[in-house]
C-alpha atoms as a PDB file:
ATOM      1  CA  UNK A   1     -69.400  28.225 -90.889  1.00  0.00           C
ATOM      2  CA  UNK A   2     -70.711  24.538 -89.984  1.00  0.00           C
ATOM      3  CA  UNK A   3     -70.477  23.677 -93.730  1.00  0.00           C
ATOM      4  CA  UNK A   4     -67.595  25.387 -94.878  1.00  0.00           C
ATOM      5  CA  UNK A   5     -65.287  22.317 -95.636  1.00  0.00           C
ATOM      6  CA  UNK A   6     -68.576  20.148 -96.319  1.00  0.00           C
ATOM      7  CA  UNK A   7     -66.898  17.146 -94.892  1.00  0.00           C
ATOM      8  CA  UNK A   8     -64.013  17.042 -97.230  1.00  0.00           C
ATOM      9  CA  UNK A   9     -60.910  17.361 -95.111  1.00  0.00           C
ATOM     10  CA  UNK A  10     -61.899  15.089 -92.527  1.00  0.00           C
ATOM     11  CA  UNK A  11     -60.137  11.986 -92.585  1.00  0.00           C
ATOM     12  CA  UNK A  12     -62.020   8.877 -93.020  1.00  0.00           C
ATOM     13  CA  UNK A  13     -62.230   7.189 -89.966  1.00  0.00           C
ATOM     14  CA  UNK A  14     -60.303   3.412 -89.395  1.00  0.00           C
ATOM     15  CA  UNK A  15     -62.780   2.166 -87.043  1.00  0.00           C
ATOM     16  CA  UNK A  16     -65.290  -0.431 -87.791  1.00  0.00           C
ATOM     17  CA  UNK A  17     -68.858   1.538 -87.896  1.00  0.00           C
ATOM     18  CA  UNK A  18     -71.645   1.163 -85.267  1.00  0.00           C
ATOM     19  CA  UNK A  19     -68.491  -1.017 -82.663  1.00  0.00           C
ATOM     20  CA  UNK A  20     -68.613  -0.293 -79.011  1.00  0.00           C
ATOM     21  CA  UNK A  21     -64.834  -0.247 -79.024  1.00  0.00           C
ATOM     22  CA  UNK A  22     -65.197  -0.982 -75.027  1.00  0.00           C
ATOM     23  CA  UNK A  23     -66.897  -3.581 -75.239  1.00  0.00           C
ATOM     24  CA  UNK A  24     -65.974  -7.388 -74.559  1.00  0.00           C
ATOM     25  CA  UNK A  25     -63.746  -8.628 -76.927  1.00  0.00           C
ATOM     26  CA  UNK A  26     -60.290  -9.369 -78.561  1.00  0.00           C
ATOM     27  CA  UNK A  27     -58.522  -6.375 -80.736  1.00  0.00           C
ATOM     28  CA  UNK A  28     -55.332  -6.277 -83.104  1.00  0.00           C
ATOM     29  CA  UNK A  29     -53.399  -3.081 -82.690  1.00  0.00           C
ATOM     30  CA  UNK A  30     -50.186  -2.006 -84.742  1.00  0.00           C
ATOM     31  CA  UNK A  31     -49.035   1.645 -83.367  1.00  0.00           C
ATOM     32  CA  UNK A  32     -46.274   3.229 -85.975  1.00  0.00           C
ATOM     33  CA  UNK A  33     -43.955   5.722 -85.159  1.00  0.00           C
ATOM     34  CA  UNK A  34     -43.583   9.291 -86.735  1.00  0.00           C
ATOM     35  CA  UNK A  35     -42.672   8.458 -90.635  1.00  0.00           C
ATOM     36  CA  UNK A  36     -41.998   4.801 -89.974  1.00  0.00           C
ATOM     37  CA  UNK A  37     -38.597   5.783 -88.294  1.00  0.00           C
ATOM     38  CA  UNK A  38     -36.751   3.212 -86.708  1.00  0.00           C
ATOM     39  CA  UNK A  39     -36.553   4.252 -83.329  1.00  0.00           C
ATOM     40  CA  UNK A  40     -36.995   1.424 -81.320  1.00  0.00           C
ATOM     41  CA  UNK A  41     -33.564  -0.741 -82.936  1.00  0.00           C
ATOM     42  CA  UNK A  42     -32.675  -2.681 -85.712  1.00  0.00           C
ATOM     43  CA  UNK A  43     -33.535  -6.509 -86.950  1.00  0.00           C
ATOM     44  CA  UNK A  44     -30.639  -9.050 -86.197  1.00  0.00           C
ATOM     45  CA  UNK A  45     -30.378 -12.468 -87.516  1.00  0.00           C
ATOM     46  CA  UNK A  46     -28.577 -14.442 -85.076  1.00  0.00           C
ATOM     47  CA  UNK A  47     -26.200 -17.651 -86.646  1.00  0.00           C
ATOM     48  CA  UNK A  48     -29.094 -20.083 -86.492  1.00  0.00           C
ATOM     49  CA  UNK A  49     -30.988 -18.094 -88.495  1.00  0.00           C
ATOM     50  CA  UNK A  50     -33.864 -16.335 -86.244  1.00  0.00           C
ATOM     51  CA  UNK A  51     -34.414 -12.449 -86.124  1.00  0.00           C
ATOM     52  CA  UNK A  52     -34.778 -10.478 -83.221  1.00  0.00           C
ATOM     53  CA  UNK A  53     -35.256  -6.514 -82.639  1.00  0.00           C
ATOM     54  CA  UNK A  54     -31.882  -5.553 -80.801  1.00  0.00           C
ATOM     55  CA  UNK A  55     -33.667  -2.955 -78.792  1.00  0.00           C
ATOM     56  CA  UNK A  56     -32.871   0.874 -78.176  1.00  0.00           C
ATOM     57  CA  UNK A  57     -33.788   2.685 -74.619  1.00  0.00           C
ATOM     58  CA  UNK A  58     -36.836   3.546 -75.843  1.00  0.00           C
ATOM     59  CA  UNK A  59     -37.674   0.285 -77.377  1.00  0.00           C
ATOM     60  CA  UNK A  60     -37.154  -0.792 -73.746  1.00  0.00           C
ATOM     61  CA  UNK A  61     -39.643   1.563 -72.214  1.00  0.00           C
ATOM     62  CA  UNK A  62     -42.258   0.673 -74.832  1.00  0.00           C
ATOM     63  CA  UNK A  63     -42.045  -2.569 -73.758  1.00  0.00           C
ATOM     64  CA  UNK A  64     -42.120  -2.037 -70.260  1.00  0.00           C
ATOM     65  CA  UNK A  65     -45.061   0.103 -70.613  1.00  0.00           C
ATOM     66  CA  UNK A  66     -46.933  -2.336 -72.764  1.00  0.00           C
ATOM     67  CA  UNK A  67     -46.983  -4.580 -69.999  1.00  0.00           C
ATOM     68  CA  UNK A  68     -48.474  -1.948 -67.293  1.00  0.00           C
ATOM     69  CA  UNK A  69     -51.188  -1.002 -69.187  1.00  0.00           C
ATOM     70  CA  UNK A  70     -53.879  -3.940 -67.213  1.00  0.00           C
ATOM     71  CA  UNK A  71     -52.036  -2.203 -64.301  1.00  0.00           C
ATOM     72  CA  UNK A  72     -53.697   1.363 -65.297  1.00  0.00           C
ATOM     73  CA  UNK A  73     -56.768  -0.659 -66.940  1.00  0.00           C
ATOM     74  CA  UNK A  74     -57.562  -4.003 -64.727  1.00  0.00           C
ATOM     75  CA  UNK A  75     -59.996  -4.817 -67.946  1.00  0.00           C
ATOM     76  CA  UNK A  76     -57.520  -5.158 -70.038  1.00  0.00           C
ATOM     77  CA  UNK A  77     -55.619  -8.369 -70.420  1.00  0.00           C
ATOM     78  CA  UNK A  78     -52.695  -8.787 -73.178  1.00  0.00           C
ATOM     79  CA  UNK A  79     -52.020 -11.235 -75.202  1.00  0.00           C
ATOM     80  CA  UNK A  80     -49.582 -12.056 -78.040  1.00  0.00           C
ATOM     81  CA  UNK A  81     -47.145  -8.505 -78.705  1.00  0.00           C
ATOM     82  CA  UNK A  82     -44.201  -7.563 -80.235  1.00  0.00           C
ATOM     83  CA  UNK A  83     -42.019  -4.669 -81.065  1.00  0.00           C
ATOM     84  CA  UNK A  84     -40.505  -3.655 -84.094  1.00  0.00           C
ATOM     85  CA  UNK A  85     -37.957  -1.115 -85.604  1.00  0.00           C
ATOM     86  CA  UNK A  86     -40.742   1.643 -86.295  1.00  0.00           C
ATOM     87  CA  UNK A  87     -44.064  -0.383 -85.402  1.00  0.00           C
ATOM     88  CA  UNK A  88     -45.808  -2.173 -82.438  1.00  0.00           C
ATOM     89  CA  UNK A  89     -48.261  -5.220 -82.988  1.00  0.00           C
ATOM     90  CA  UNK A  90     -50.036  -6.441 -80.384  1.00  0.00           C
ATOM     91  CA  UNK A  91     -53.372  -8.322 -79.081  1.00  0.00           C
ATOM     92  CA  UNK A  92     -55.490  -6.902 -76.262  1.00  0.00           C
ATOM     93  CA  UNK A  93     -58.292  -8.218 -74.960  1.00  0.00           C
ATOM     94  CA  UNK A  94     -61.137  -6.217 -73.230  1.00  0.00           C
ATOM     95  CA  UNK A  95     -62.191  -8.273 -70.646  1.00  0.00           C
ATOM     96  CA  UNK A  96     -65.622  -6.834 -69.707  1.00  0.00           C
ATOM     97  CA  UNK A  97     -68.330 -10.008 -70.036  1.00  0.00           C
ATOM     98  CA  UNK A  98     -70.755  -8.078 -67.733  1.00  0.00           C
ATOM     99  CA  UNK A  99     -70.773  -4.980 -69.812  1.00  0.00           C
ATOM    100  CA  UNK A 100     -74.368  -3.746 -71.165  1.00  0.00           C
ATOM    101  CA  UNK A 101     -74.578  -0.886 -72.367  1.00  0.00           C
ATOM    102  CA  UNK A 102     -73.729  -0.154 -75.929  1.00  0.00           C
ATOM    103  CA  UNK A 103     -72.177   2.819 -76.833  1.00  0.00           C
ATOM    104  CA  UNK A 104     -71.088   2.446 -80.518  1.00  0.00           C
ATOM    105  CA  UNK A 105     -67.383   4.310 -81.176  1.00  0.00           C
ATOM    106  CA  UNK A 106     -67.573   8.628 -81.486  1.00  0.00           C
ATOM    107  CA  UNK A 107     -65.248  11.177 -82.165  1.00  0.00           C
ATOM    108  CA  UNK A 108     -64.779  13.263 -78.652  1.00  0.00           C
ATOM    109  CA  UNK A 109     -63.617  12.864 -75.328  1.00  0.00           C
ATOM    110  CA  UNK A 110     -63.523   9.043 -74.336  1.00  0.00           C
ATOM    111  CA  UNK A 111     -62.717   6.440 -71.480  1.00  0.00           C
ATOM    112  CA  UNK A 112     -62.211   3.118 -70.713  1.00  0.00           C
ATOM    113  CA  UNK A 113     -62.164   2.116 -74.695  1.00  0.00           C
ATOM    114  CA  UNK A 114     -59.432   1.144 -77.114  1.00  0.00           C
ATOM    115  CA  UNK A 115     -58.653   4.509 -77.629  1.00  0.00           C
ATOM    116  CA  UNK A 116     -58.386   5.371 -74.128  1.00  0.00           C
ATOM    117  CA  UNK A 117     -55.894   2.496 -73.932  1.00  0.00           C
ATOM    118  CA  UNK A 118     -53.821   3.439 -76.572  1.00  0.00           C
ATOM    119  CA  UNK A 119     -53.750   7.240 -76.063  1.00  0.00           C
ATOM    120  CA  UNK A 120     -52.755   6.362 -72.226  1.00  0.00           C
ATOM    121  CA  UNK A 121     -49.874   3.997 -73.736  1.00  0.00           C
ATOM    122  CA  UNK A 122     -48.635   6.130 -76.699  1.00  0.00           C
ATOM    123  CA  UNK A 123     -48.557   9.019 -74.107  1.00  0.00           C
ATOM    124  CA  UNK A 124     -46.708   7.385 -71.011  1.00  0.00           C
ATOM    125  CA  UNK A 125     -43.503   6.395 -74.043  1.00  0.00           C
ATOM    126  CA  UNK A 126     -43.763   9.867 -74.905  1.00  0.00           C
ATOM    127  CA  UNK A 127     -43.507  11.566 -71.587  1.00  0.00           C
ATOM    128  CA  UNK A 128     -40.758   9.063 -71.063  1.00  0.00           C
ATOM    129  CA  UNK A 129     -38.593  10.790 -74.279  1.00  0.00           C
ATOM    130  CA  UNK A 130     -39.484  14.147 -73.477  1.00  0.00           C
ATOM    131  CA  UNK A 131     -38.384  14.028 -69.938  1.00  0.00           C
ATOM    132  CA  UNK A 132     -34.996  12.204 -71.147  1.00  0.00           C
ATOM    133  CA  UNK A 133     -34.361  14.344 -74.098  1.00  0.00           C
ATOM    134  CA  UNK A 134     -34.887  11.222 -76.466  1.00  0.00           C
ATOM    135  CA  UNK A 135     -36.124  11.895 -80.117  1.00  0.00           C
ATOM    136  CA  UNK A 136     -39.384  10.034 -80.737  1.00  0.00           C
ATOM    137  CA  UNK A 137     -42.767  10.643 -82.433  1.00  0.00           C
ATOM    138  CA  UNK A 138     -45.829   8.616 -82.642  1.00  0.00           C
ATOM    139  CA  UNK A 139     -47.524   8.430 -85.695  1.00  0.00           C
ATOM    140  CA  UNK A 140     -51.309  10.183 -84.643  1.00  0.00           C
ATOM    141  CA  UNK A 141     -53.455   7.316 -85.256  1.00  0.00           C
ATOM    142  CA  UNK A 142     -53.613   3.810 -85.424  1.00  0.00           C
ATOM    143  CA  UNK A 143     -54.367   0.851 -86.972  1.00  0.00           C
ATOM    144  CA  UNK A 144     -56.672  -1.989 -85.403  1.00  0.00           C
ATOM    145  CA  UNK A 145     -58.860  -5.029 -85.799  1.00  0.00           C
ATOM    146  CA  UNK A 146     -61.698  -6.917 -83.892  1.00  0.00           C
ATOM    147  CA  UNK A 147     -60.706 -10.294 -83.989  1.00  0.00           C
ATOM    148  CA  UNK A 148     -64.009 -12.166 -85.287  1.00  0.00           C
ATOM    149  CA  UNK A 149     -63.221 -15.914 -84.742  1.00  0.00           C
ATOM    150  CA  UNK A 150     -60.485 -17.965 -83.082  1.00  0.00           C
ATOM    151  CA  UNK A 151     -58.768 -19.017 -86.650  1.00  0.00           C
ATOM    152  CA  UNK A 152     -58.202 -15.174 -87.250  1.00  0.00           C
ATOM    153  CA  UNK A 153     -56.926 -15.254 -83.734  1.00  0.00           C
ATOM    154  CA  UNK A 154     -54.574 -17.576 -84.424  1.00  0.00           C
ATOM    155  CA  UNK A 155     -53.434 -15.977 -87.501  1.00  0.00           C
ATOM    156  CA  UNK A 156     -52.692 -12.590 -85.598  1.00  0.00           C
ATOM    157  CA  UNK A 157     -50.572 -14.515 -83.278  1.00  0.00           C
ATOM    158  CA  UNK A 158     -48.406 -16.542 -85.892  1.00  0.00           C
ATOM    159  CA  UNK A 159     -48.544 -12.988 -87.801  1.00  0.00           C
ATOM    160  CA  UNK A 160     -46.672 -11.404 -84.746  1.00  0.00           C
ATOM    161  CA  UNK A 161     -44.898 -13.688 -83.507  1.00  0.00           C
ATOM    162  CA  UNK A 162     -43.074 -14.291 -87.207  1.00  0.00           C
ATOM    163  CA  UNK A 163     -42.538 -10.648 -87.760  1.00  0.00           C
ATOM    164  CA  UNK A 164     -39.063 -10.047 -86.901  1.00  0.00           C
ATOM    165  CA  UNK A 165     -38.533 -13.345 -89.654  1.00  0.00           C
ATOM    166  CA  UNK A 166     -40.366 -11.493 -92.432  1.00  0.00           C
ATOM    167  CA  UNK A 167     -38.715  -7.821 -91.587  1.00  0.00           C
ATOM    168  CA  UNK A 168     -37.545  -7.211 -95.022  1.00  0.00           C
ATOM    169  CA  UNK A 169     -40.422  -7.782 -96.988  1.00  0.00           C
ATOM    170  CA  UNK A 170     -42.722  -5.979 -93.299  1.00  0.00           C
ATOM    171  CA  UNK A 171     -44.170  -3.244 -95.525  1.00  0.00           C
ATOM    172  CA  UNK A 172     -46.341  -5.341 -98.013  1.00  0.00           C
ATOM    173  CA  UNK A 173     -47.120  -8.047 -95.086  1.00  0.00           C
ATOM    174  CA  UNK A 174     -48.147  -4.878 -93.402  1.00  0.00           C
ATOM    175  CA  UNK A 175     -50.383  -3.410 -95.862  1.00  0.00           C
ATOM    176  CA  UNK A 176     -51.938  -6.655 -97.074  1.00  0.00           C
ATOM    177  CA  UNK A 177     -52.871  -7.221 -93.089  1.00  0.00           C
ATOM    178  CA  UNK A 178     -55.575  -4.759 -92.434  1.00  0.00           C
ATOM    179  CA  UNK A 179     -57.238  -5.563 -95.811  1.00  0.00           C
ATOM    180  CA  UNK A 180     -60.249  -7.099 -94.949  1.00  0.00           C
END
């Protein structure tokens, strides 16, 4: 029974191999909802020219709950974030400089990791939508980054903070991001 799919229906895993993914350091997330739909608003160019996400209830509660997650994780510290019609970028660092132990990234129950972070976030905006009869999905994973150096850092930031400018060509910027 162990081999009967012979590892060929699991799905390839996003993470960068042998990473303690709680470990001390800086990570680029983007969370996408169900099919890319655009439930958190739409992109409006105001008359000087700059775009902004005109924001939908639950675009609201995303937000808000984006900025409680150090209250549920006092590790965590966030950084640069922003939300978008059917995506959410944003910078967290794991503040954990005494942290010794090694424990590289596994499939399975875990805890005060990246995953646990986002699971914890994607779940509270969920709740939220079930309890007020709002339609919203999560796409099941998502997509992140270590942040190596402090010029990649900086290109994350301008990255996010531009994206409402570059909405209309978003899905190749997108793509092209995570290529590494």
């Amino acid at each position: 029974m162990e081999d009967k799919y012979k590892e060929r229906y699991l799905i390839p895993s996003t993470r960068l191999k042998g990473w303690d993914y709680g470990s001390h350091a800086l990570y680029f997330v983007t969370i996408c909802t169900k099919d890319r739909i655009q439930y958190f608003g739409e992109i409006e160019t105001d008359f000087a020219g700059l775009a902004s996400l005109q924001k939908t209830v639950i675009a609201n509660v995303a937000y808000c709950n984006w900025l409680k997650i150090p209250e549920y994780h006092p590790y965590v510290e966030l950084d640069e974030f922003i939300i978008m019609p059917d995506h959410i970028h944003g910078i967290l660092f794991i503040n954990k400089p005494d942290k010794i132990t090694w424990e590289v990234n596994k499939a399975g129950g875990q805890s005060k990791n990246l995953a646990s972070i986002i699971r914890g976030y994607k779940s509270s905006v969920t709740q939220y939508a079930k309890i007020n009869n709002i339609d919203f999905l999560w796409q099941p994973r998502y997509y992140d980054r270590v942040i190596r150096d402090q010029n990649e850092y900086l290109n994350i930031r301008e990255y996010i903070y531009d994206n409402p400018n570059r909405w209309e060509n978003h899905n190749r910027n997108f793509e092209n991001l995570y290529k590494s």
